[in-house]
Protein backbone atom coordinates (compact mmCIF):
# COMPACT_ATOMS: atom_id res chain seq x y z
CA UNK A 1 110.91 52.90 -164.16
CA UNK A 2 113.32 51.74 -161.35
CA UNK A 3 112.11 49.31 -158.80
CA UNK A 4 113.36 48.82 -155.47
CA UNK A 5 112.90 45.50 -154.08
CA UNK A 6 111.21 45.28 -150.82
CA UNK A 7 110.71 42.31 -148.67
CA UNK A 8 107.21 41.83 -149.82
CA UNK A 9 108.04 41.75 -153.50
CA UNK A 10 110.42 38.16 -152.24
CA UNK A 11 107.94 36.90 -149.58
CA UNK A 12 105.26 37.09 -152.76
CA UNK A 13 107.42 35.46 -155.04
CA UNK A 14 108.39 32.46 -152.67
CA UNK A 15 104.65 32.15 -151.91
CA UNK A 16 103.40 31.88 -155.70
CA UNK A 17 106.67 29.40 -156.95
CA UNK A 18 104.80 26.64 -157.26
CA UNK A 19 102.75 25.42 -160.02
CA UNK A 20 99.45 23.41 -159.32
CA UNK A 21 101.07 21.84 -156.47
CA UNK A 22 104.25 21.05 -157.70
CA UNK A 23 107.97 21.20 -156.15
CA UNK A 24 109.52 24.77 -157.02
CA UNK A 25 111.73 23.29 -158.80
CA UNK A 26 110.22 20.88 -160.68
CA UNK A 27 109.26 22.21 -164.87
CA UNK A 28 105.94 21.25 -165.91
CA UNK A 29 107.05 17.90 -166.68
CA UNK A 30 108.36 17.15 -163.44
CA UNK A 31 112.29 17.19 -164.12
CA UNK A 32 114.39 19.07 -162.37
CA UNK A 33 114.88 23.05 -162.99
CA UNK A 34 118.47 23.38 -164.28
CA UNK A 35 120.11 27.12 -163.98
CA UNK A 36 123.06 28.04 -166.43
CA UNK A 37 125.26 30.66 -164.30
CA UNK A 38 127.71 33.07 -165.87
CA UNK A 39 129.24 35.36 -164.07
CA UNK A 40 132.35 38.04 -164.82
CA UNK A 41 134.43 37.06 -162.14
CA UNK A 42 134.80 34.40 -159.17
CA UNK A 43 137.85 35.70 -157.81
CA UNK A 44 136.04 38.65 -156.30
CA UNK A 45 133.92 38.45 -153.25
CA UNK A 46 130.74 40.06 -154.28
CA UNK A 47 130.63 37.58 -157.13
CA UNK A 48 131.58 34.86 -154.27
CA UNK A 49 128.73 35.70 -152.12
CA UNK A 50 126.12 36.43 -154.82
CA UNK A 51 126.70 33.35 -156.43
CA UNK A 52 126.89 30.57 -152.73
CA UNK A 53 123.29 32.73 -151.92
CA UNK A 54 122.30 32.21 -155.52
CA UNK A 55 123.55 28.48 -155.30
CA UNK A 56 122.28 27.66 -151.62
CA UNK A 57 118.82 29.28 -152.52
CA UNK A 58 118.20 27.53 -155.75
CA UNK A 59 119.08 24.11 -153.72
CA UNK A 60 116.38 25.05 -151.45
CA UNK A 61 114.10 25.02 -153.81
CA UNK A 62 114.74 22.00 -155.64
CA UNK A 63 116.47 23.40 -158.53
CA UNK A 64 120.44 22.70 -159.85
CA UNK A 65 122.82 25.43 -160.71
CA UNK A 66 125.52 25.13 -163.66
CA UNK A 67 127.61 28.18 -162.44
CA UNK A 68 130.91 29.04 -164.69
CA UNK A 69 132.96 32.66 -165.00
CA UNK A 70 134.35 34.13 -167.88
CA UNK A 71 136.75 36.16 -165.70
CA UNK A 72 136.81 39.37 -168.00
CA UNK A 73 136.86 37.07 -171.07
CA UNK A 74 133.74 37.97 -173.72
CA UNK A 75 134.49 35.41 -175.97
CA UNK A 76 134.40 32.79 -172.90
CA UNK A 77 131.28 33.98 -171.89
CA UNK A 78 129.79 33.20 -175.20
CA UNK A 79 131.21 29.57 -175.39
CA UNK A 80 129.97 29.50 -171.69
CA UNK A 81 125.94 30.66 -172.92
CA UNK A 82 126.64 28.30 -175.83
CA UNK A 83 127.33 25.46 -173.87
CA UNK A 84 123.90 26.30 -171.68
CA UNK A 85 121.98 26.20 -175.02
CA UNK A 86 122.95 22.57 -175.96
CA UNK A 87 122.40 21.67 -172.11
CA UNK A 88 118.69 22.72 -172.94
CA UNK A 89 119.02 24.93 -169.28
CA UNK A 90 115.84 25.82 -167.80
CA UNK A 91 117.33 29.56 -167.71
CA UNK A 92 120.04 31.74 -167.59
CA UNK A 93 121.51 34.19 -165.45
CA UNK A 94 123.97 36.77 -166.65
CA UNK A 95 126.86 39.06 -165.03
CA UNK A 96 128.00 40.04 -168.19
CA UNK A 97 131.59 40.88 -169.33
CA UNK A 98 130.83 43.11 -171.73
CA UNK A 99 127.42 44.98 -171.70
CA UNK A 100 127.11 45.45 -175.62
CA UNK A 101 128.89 42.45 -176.50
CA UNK A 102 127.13 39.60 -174.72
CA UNK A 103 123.89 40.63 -177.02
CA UNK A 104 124.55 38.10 -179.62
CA UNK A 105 124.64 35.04 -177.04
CA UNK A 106 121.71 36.55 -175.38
CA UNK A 107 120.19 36.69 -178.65
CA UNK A 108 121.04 32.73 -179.10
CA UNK A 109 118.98 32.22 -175.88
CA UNK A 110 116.31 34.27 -176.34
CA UNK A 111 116.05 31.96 -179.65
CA UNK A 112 116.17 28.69 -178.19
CA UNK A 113 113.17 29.76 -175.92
CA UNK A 114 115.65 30.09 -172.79
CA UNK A 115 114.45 32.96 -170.42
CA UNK A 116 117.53 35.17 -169.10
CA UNK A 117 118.32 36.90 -166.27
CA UNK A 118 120.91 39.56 -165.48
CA UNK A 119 122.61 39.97 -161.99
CA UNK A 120 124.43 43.16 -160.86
CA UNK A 121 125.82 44.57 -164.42
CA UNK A 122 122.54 44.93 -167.03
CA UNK A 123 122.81 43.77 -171.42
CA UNK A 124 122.94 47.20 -173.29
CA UNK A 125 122.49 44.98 -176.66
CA UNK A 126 119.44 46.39 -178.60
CA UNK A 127 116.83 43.90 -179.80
CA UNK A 128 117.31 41.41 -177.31
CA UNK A 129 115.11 39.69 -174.22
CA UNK A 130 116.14 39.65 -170.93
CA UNK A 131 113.39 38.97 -168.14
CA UNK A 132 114.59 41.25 -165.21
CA UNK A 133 117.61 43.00 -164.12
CA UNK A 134 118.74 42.08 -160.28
CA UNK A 135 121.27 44.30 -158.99
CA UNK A 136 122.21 47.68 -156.94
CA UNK A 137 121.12 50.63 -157.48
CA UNK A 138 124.58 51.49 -158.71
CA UNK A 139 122.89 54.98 -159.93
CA UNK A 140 122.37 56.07 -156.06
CA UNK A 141 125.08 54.09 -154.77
CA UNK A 142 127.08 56.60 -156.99
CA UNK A 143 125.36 59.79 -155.57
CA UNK A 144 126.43 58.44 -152.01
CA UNK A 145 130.00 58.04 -152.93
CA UNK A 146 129.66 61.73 -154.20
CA UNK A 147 128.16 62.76 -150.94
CA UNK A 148 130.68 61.02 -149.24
CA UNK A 149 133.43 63.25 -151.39
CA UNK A 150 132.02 66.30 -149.88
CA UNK A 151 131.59 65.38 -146.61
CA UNK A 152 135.55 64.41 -146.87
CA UNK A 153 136.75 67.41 -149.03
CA UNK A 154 134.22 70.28 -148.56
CA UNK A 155 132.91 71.68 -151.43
CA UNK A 156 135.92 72.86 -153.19
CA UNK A 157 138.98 70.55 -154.21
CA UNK A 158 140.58 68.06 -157.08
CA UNK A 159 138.47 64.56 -157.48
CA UNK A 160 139.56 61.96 -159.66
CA UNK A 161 137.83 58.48 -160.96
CA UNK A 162 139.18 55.40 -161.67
CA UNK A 163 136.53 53.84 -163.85
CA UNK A 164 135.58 50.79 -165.95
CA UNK A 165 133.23 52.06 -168.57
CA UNK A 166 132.72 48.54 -170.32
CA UNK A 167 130.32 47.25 -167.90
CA UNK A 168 126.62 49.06 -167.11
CA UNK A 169 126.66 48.93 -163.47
CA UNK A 170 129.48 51.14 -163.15
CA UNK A 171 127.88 53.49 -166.00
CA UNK A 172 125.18 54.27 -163.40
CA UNK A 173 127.79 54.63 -160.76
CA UNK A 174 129.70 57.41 -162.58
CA UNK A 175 127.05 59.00 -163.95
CA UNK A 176 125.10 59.36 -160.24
CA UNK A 177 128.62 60.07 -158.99
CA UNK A 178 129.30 62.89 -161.33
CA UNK A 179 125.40 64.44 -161.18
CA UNK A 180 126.05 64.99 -157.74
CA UNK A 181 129.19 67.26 -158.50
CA UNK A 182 127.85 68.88 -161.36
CA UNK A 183 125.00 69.96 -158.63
CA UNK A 184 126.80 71.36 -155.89
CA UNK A 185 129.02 72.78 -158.49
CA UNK A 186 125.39 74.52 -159.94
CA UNK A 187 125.69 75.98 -155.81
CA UNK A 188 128.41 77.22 -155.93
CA UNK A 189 130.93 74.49 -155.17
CA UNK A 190 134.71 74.72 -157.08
CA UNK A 191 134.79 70.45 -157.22
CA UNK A 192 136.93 69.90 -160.48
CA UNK A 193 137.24 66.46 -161.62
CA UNK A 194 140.11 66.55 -163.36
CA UNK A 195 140.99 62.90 -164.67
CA UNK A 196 138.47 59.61 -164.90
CA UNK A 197 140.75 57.14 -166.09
CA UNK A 198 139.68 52.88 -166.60
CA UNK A 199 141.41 50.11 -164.71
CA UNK A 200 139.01 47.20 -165.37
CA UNK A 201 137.60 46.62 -161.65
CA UNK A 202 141.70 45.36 -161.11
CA UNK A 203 143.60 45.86 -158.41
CA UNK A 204 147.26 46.33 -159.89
CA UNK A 205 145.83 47.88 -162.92
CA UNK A 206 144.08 50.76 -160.46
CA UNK A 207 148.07 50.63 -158.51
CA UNK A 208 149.21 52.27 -162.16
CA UNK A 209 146.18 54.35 -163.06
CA UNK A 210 146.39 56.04 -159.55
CA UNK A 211 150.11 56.41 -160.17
CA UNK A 212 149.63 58.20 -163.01
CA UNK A 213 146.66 60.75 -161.78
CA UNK A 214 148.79 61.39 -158.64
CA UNK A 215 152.08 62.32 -160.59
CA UNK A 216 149.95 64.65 -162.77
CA UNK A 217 147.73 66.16 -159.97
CA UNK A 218 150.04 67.30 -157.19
CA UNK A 219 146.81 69.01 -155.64
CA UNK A 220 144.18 66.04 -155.65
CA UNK A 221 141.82 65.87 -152.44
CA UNK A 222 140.04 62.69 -153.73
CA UNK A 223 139.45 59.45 -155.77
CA UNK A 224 136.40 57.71 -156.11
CA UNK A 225 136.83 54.02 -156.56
CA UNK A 226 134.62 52.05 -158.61
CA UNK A 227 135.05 49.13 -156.34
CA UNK A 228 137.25 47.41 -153.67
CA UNK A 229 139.73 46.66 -155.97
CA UNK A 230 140.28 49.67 -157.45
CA UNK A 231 140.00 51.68 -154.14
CA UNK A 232 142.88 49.15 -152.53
CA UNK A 233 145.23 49.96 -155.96
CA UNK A 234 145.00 53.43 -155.34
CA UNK A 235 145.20 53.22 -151.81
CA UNK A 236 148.49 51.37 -152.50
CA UNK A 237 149.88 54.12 -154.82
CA UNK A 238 149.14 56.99 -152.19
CA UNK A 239 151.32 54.89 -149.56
CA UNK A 240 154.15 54.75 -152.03
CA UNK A 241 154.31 58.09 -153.18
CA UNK A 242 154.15 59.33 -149.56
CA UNK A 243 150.73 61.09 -149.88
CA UNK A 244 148.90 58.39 -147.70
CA UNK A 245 145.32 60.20 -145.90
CA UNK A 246 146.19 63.46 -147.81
CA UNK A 247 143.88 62.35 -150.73
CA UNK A 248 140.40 60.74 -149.50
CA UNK A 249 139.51 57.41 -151.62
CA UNK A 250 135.83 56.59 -151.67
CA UNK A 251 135.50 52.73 -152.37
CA UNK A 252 131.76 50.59 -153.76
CA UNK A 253 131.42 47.12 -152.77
CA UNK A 254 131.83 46.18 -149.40
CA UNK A 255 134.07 44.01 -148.99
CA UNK A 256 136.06 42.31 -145.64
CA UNK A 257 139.66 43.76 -147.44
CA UNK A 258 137.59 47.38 -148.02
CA UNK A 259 136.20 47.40 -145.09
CA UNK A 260 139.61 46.80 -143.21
CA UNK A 261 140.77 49.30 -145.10
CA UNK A 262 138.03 51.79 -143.72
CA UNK A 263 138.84 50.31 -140.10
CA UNK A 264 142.41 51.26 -140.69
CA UNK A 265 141.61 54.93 -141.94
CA UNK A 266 143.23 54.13 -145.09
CA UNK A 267 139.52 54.56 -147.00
CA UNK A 268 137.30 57.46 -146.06
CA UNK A 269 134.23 55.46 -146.67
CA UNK A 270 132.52 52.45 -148.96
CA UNK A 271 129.45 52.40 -150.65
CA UNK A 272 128.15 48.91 -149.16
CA UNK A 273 126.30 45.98 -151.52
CA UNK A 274 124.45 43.30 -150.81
CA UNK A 275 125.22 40.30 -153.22
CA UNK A 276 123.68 37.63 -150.96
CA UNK A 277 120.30 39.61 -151.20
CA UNK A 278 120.59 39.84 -155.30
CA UNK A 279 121.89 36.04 -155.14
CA UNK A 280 118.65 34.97 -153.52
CA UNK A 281 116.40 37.28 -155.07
CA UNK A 282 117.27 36.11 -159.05
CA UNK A 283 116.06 32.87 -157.79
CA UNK A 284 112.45 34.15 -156.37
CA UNK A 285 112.38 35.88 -159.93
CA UNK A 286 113.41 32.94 -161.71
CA UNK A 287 110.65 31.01 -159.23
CA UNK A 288 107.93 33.36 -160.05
CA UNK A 289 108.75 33.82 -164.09
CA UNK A 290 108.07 29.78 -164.14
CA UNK A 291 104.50 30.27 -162.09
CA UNK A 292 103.55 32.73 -164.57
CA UNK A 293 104.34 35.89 -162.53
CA UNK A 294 104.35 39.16 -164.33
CA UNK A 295 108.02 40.82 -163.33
CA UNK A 296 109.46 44.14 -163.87
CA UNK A 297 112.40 44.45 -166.19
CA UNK A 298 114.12 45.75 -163.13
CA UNK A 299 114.24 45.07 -159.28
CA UNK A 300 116.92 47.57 -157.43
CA UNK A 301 118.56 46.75 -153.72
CA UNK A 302 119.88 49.67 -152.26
CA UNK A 303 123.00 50.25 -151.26
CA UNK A 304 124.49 52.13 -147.88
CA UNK A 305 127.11 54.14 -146.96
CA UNK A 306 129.43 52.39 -144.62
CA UNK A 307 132.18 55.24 -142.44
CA UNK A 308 135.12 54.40 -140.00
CA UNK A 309 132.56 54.81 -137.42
CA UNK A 310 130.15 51.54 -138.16
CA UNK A 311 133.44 49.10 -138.18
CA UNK A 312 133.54 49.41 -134.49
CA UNK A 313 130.05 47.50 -134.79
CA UNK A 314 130.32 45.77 -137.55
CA UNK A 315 130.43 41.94 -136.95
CA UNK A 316 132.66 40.78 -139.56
CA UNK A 317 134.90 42.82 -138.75
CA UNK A 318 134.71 41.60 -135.02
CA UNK A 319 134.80 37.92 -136.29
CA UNK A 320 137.59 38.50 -138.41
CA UNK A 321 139.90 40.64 -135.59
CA UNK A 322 138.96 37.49 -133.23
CA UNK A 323 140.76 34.99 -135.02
């Protein structure tokens, strides 16, 4: 069952993360609550904000974060949950690389008694523990970038994906993505999606993928963008083959570079996260896990569609034009 997290699910867990009158951060024994942080990448901007909100929140509370990044690397992510093991962490919290592959150091964890915690992309490993998933509702977000295609293209045209299959959260953004066009296509629609194509989330890798898909479809209307990244590569390719706001690209993420790009008319529209909401909320899990609060395996923010029209109000975008 999918949960969407509301604000009386965090006001809850704030009010019940303490244990017989101790500190929130203080174990049972009164040391301090240390969290081991892995996440896939640092040199993206979600991961940026998730991770200060994650860090600035668990301060708050009296607890002390251990954050590392395997950036795309499985086998560094393993040494990474390795080295949280022998640090005896108070618990873990996951952005995996890989989805499958990170089972066996979850595995580890789960058998040193360490409780683990997933943030924005979920463990597909069978047979293993994790207390919640925090993340997106990447499924939906992918049903608005879909609804976004229409609104750009009609209901007739070329689409194209530029993917990353190895990692859940963009699973669920695919698959909502491509239920939506298999439905208006079960209306009557003529939507063809006629290459989906991985990149790995990377910007110069997307540049070459979108290459490709534009020299083989001379008629494409649009590309949906798994994230920022991606969106920016392919926005990059259309400039240099001259086809620049002849094919629509439909970004995820939300970030200052994407939504520039969605200022400049470059992106048709972004399907907008909100890392500093999962960053804080992991914490009120983790808070509530240790008071003996019952959790469900998974708590959902939603995301928004974000259009050329709410730059003009948007305040980063004012802060960032003013300096």
């Amino acid at each position: 069952m999918r949960y969407l997290i509301t604000l009386l699910f965090v006001l809850t867990l704030t009010g019940c993360g303490q244990k017989n009158g101790e500190e929130a951060g203080d174990t049972a024994g009164g040391s301090r609550v240390v969290i081991g942080v892995s996440v896939l990448t640092l040199t993206h901007s979600f991961f940026q904000d998730l991770t200060d909100t994650l860090k600035e929140e668990a301060e708050r509370n009296g607890m002390e974060v251990i954050l590392t990044s395997c950036e795309f690397d499985i086998a560094r992510q393993q040494n990474q949950i390795s080295d949280f093991i022998v640090q005896r962490v108070d618990a873990m919290v996951l952005a995996p690389c890989d989805s499958k592959a990170v089972g066996t150091s979850i595995a580890e964890a789960n058998k040193a008694g360490i409780p683990v915690f997933t943030v924005d992309i979920a463990a597909l490993a069978e047979g293993v523990d994790v207390v919640t998933h925090i993340a997106t509702d990447n499924y939906s977000g992918g049903r608005l970038a879909a609804e976004a295609v229409l609104e750009a293209i009609g209901r007739s045209g070329q689409v194209a994906i530029i993917d990353h299959p190895e990692v859940e959260s963009v699973i669920l953004r695919t698959r909502g993505f491509l239920e939506v066009i298999n439905e208006a296509n079960a209306e009557n629609a003529r939507l063809e999606v006629v290459a989906q194509l991985p990149a790995s989330g990377v910007q110069d890798r997307a540049f070459r993928v979108a290459e490709d898909i534009l020299q083989a479809h001379a008629d494409l209307d649009a590309i949906f963008a798994i994230n920022d990244q991606t969106a920016l590569g392919a926005v990059a390719a259309l400039e240099k083959s001259g086809r620049s706001g002849q094919v629509k690209v439909i970004g995820f993420d939300g970030t200052l570079e994407g939504k520039q790009a969605i200022r400049d008319g470059k992106v048709y529209a972004d399907v907008i996260q909100h890392p500093d909401e999962i960053g804080k909320s992991v914490v009120m899990a983790i808070i509530g896990y240790m008071a003996g609060e019952t959790l469900p395996k998974e708590i959902l923010i939603p995301a928004t569609i974000y259009r050329q029209a709410d730059t003009e109000a948007d305040p980063v975008l004012q802060t960032e034009g003013a300096k």
